[in-house]
C-alpha atoms as a PDB file:
ATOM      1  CA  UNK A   1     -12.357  -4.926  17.477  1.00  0.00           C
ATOM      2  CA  UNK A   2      -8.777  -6.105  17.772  1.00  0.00           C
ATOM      3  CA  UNK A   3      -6.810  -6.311  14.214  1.00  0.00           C
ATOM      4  CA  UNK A   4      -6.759  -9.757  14.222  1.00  0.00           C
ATOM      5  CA  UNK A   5     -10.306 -10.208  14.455  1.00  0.00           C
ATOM      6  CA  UNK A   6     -11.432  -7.489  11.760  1.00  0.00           C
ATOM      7  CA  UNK A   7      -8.629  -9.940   9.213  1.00  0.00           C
ATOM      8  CA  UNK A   8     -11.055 -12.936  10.656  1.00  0.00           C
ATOM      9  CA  UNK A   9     -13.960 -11.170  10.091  1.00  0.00           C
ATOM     10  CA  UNK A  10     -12.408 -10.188   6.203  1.00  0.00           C
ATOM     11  CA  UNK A  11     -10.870 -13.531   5.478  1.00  0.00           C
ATOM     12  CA  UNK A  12     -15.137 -14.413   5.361  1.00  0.00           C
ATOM     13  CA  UNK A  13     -16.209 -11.593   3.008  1.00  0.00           C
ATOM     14  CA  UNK A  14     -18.075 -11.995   0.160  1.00  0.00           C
ATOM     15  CA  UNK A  15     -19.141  -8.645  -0.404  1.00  0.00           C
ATOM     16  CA  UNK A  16     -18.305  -8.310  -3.680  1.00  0.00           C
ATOM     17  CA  UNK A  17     -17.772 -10.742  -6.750  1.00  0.00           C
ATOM     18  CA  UNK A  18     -13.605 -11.176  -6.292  1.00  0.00           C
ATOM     19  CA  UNK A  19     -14.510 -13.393  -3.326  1.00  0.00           C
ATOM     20  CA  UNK A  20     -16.130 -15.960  -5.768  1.00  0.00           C
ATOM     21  CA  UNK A  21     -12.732 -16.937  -7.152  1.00  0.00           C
ATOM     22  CA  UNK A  22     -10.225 -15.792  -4.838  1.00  0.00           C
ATOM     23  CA  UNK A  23      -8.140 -18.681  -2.337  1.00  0.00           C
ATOM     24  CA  UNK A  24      -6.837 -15.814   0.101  1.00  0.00           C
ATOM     25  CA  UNK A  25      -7.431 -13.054   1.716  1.00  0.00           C
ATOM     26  CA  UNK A  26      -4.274 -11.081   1.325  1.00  0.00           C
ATOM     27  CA  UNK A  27      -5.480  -8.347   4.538  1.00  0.00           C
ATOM     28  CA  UNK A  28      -1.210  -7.368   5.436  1.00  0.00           C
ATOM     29  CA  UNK A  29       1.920  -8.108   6.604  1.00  0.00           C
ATOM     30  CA  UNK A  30       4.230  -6.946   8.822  1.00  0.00           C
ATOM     31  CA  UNK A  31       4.747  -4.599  12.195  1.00  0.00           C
ATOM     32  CA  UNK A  32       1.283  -3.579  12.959  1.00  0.00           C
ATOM     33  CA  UNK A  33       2.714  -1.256  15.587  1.00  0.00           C
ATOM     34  CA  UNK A  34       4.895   0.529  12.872  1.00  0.00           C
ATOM     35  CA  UNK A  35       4.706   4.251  12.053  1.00  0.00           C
ATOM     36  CA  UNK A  36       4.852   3.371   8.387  1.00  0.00           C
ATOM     37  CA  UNK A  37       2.504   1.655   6.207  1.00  0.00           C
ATOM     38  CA  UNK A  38       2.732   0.961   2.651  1.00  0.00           C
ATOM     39  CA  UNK A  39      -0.604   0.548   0.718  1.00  0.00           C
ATOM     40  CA  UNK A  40      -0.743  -0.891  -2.660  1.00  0.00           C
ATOM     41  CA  UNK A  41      -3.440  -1.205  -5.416  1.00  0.00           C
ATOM     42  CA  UNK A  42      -4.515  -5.319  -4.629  1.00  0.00           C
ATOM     43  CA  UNK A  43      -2.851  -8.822  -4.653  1.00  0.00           C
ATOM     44  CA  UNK A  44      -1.793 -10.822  -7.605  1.00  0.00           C
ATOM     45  CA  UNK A  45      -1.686 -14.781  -8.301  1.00  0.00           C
ATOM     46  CA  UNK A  46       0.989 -14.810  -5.470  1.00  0.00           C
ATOM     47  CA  UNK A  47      -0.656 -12.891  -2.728  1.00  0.00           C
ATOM     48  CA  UNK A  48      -4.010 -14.822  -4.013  1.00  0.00           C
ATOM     49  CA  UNK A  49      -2.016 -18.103  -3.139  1.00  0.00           C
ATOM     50  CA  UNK A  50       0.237 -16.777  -0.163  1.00  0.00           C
ATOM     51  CA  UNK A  51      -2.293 -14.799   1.609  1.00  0.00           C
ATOM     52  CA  UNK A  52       0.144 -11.740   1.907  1.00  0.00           C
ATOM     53  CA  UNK A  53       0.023  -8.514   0.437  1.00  0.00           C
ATOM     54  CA  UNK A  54       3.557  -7.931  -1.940  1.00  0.00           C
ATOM     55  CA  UNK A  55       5.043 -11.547  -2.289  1.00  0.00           C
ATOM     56  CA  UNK A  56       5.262 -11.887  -5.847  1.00  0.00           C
ATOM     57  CA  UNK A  57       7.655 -10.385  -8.505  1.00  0.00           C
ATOM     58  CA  UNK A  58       6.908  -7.242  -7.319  1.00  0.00           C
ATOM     59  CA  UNK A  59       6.932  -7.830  -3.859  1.00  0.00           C
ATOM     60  CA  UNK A  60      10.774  -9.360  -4.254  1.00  0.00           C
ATOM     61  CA  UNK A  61      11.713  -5.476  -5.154  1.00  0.00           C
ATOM     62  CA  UNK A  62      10.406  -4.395  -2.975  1.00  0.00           C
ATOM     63  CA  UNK A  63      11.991  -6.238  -0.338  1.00  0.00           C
ATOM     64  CA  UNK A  64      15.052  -5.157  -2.001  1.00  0.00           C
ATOM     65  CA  UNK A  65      13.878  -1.511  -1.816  1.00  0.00           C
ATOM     66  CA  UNK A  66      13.243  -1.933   1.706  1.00  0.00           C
ATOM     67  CA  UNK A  67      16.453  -3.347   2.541  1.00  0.00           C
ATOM     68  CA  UNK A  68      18.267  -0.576   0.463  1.00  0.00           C
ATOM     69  CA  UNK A  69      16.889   1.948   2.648  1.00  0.00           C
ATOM     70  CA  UNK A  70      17.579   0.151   5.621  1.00  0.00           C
ATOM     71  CA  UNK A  71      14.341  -0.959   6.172  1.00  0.00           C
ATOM     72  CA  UNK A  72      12.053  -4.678   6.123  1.00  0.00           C
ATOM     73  CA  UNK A  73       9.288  -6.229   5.964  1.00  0.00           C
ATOM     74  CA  UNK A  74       9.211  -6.644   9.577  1.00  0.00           C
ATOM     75  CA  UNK A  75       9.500  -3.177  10.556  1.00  0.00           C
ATOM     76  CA  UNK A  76       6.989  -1.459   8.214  1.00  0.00           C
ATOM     77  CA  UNK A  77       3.101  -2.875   7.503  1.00  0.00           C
ATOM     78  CA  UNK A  78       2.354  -3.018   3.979  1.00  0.00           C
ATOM     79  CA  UNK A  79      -0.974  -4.129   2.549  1.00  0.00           C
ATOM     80  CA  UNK A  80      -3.148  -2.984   0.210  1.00  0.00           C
ATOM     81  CA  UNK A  81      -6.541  -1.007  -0.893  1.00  0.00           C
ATOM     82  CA  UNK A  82      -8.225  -4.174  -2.147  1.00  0.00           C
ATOM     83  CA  UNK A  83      -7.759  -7.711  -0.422  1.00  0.00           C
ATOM     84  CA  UNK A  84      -8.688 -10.395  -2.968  1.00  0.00           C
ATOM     85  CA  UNK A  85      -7.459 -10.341  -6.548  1.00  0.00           C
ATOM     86  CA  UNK A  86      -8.751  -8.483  -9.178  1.00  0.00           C
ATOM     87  CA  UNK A  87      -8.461 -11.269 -12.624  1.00  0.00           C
ATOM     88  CA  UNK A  88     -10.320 -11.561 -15.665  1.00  0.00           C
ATOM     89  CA  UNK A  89     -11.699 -15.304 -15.766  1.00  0.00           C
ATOM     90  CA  UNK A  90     -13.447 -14.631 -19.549  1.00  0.00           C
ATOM     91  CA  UNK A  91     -10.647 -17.098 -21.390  1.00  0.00           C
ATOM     92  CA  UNK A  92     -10.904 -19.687 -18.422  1.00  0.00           C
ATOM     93  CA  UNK A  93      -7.553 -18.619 -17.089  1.00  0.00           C
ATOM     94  CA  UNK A  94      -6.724 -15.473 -14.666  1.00  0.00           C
ATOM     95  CA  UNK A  95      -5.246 -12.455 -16.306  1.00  0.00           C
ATOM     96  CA  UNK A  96      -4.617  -9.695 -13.772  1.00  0.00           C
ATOM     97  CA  UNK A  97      -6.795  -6.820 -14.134  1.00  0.00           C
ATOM     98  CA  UNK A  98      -7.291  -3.417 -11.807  1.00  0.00           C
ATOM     99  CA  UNK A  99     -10.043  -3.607  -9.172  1.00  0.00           C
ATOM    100  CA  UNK A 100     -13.373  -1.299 -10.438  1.00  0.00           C
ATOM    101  CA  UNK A 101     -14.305   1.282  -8.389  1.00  0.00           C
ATOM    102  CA  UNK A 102     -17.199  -0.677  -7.007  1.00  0.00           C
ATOM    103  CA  UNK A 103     -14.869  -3.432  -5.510  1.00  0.00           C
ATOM    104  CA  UNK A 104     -12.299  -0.784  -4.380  1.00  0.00           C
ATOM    105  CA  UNK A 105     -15.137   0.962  -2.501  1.00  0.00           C
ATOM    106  CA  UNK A 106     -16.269  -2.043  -0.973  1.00  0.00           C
ATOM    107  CA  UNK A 107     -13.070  -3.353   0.378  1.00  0.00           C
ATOM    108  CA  UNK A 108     -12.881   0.248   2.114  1.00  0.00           C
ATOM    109  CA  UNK A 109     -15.168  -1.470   4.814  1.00  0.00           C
ATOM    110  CA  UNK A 110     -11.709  -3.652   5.812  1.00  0.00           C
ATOM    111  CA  UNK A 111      -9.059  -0.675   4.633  1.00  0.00           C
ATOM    112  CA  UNK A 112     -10.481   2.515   6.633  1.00  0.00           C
ATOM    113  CA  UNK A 113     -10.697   0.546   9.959  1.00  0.00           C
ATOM    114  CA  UNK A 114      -7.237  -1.731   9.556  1.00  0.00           C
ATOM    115  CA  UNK A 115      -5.614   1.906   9.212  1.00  0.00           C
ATOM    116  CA  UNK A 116      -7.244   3.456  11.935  1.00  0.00           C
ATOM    117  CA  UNK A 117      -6.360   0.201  14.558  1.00  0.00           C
ATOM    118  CA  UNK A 118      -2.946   0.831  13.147  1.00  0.00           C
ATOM    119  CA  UNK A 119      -2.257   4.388  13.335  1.00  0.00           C
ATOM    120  CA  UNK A 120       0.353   5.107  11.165  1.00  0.00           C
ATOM    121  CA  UNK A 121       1.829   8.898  11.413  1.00  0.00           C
ATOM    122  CA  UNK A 122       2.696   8.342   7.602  1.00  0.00           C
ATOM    123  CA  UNK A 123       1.337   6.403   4.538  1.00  0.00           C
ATOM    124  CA  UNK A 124       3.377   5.433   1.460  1.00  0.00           C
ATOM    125  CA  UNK A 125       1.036   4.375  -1.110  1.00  0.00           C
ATOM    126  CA  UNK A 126       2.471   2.592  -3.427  1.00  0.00           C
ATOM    127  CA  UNK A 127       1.394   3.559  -6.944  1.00  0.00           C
ATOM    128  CA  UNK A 128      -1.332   5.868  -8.510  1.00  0.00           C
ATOM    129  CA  UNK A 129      -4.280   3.961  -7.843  1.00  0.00           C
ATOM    130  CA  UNK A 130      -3.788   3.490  -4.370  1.00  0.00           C
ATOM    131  CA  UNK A 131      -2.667   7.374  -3.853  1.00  0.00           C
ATOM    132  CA  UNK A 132      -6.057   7.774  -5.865  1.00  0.00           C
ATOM    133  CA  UNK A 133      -7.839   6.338  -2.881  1.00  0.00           C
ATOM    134  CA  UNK A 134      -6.082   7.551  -0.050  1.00  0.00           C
ATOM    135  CA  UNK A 135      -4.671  11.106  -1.352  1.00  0.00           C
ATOM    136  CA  UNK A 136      -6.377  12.585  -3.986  1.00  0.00           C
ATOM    137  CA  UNK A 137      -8.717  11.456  -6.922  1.00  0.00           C
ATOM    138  CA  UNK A 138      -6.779  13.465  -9.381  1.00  0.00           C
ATOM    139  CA  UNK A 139      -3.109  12.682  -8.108  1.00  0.00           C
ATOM    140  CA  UNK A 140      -0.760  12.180 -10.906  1.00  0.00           C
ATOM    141  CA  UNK A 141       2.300   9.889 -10.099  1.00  0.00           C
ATOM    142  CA  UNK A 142       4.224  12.051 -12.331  1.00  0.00           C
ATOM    143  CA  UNK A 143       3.948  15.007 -11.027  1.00  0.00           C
ATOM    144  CA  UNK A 144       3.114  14.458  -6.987  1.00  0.00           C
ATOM    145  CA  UNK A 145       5.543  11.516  -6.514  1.00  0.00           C
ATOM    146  CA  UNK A 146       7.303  12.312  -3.619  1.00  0.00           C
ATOM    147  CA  UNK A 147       4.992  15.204  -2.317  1.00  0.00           C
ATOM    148  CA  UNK A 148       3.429  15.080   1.549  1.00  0.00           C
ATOM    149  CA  UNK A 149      -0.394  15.476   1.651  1.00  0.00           C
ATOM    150  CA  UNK A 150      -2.869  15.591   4.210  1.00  0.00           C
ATOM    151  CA  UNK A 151      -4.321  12.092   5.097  1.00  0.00           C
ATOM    152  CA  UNK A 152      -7.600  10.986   6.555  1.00  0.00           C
ATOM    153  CA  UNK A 153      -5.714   8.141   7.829  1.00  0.00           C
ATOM    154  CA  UNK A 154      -2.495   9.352   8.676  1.00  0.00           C
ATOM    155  CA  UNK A 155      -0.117  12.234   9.557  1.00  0.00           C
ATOM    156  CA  UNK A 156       0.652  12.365   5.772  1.00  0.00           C
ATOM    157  CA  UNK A 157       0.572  10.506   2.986  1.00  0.00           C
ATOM    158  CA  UNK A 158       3.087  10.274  -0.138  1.00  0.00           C
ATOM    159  CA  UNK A 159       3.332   8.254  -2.905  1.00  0.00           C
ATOM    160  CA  UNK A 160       6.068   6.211  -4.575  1.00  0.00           C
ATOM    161  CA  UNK A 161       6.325   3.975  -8.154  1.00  0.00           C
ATOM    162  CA  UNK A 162       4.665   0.661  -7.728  1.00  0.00           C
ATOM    163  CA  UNK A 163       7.234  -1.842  -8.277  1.00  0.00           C
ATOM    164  CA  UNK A 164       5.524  -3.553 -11.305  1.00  0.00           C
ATOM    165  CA  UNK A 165       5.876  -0.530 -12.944  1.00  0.00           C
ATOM    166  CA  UNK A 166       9.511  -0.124 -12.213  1.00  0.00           C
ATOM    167  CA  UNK A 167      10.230  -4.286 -13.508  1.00  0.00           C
ATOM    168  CA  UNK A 168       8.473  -3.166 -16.557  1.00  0.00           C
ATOM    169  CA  UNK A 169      10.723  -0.167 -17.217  1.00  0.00           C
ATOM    170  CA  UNK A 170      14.305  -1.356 -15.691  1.00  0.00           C
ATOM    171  CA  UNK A 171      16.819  -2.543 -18.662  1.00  0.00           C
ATOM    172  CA  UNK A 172      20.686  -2.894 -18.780  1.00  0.00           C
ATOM    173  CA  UNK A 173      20.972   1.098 -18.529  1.00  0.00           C
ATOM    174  CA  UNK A 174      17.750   2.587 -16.994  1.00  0.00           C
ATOM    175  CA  UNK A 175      16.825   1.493 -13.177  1.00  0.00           C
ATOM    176  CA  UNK A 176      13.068   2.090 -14.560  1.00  0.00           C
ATOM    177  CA  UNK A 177      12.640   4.263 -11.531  1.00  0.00           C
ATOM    178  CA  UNK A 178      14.017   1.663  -8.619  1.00  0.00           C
ATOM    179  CA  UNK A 179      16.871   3.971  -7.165  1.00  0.00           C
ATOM    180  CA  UNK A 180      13.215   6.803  -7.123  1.00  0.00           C
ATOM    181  CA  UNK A 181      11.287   4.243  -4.988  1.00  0.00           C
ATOM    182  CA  UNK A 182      14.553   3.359  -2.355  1.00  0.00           C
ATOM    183  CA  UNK A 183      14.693   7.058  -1.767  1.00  0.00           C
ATOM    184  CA  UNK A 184      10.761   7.512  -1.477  1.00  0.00           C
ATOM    185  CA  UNK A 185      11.060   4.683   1.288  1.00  0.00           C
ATOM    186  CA  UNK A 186      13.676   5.957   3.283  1.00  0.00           C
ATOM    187  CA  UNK A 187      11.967   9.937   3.247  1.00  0.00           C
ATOM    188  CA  UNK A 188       8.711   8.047   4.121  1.00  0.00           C
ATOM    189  CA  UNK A 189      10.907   6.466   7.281  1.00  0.00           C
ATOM    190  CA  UNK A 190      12.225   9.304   8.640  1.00  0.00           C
ATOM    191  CA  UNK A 191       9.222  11.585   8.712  1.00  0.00           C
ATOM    192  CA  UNK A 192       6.930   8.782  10.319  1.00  0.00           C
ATOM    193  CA  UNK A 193       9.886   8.453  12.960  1.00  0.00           C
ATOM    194  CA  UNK A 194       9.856  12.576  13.413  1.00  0.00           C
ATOM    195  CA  UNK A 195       6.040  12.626  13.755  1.00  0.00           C
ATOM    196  CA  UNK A 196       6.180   9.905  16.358  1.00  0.00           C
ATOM    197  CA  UNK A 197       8.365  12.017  18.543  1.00  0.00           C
ATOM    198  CA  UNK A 198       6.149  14.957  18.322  1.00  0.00           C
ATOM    199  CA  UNK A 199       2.627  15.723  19.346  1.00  0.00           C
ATOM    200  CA  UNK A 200      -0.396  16.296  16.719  1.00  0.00           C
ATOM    201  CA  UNK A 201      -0.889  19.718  15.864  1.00  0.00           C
ATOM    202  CA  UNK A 202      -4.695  20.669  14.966  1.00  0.00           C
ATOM    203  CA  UNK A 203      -4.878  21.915  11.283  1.00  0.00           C
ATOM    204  CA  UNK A 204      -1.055  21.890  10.495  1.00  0.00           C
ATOM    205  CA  UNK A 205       0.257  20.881   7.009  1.00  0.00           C
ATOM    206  CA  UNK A 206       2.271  18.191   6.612  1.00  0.00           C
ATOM    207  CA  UNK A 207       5.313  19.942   5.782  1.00  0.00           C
ATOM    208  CA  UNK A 208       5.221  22.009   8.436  1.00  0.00           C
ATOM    209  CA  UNK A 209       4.861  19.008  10.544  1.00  0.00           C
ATOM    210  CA  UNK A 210       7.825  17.084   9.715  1.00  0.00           C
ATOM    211  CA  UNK A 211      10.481  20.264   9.499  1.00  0.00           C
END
């Protein structure tokens, strides 16, 4: 299956209950054929109307991220552990709300095989939950920001802020963590463009992979 069919074949889930209300698929966007992908928790009321992982508030840092590292849109593949958005509907009207573990282990069925079409030597997930699905259960943002890990998808893995998190914390004299995720980007960058040059080694640790 071709990458373009399995986002066919997802764009017609209904799986789980988010597919009842949702009006996209938000499956990624970008360079399929990049070294780098970014994976995020799941699409807001943006991506929900767009169809495209990271378009919203959020997504407009992190275009500015990317471009302060040098980097775009069209060079890395972002996307996300969940595909349709997560909302509570109780009040009549969508509030946001984080995916339960039940819908994030059913969308797996369209994340494990869009990463391995893709290939990525590296993965920057992008906030705790998603470094939750990919890394570690336990991983704390605090403490392993930053940090390479072994990855059943990729090379490595790290993990950066989420950019929500960073418009939520940013005022007139605290970036809220912004100037954290432009340097998390461009580290993420240059080790998925060493491990490209080199060949896989069996069992070696990320670290020792990217020196």
């Amino acid at each position: 299956m071709t990458l373009e069919e399995l986002e066919s074949a997802a764009k017609e889930c209904i799986a789980c209950r988010l597919s009842e209300k949702r009006r996209n698929v938000a499956f990624g966007d970008g360079n399929p054929n990049s070294p780098l992908v970014l994976v995020g928790e799941g699409p807001g009321d943006q991506e929900d109307q767009q169809g495209k992982p990271f378009v919203g508030k959020a997504g407009q840092l992190l275009n500015k991220a990317l471009a302060d590292a040098g980097l775009s849109r069209e060079i890395v593949y972002i996307t996300n552990t969940v595909k349709c958005r997560a909302a509570d509907w109780s009040t009549g009207k969508p509030v946001n709300r984080p995916p339960t573990d039940d819908e994030t282990l059913t969308c797996r069925q369209w994340l494990v095989p869009q990463l391995a079409l893709i290939k990525p030597q590296v993965i920057l997930c992008i906030g705790s939950p998603s470094a939750k699905n990919l890394i570690k259960k336990d991983f704390k943002i605090t403490v392993d920001r930053g940090r390479y890990f072994p990855c059943e998808f990729a090379r490595t893995a790290i993990a950066t802020l989420h950019p929500a998190y960073i418009l939520r914390q940013q005022s007139p004299t605290n970036d809220g963590g912004y100037s954290l995720l432009v340097a998390d980007l461009m580290k993420a960058w240059e080790a998925a463009q060493k491990l490209a040059s080199k060949p896989p080694r069996p069992q070696a640790v990320p670290a020792a992979l990217i020196e």
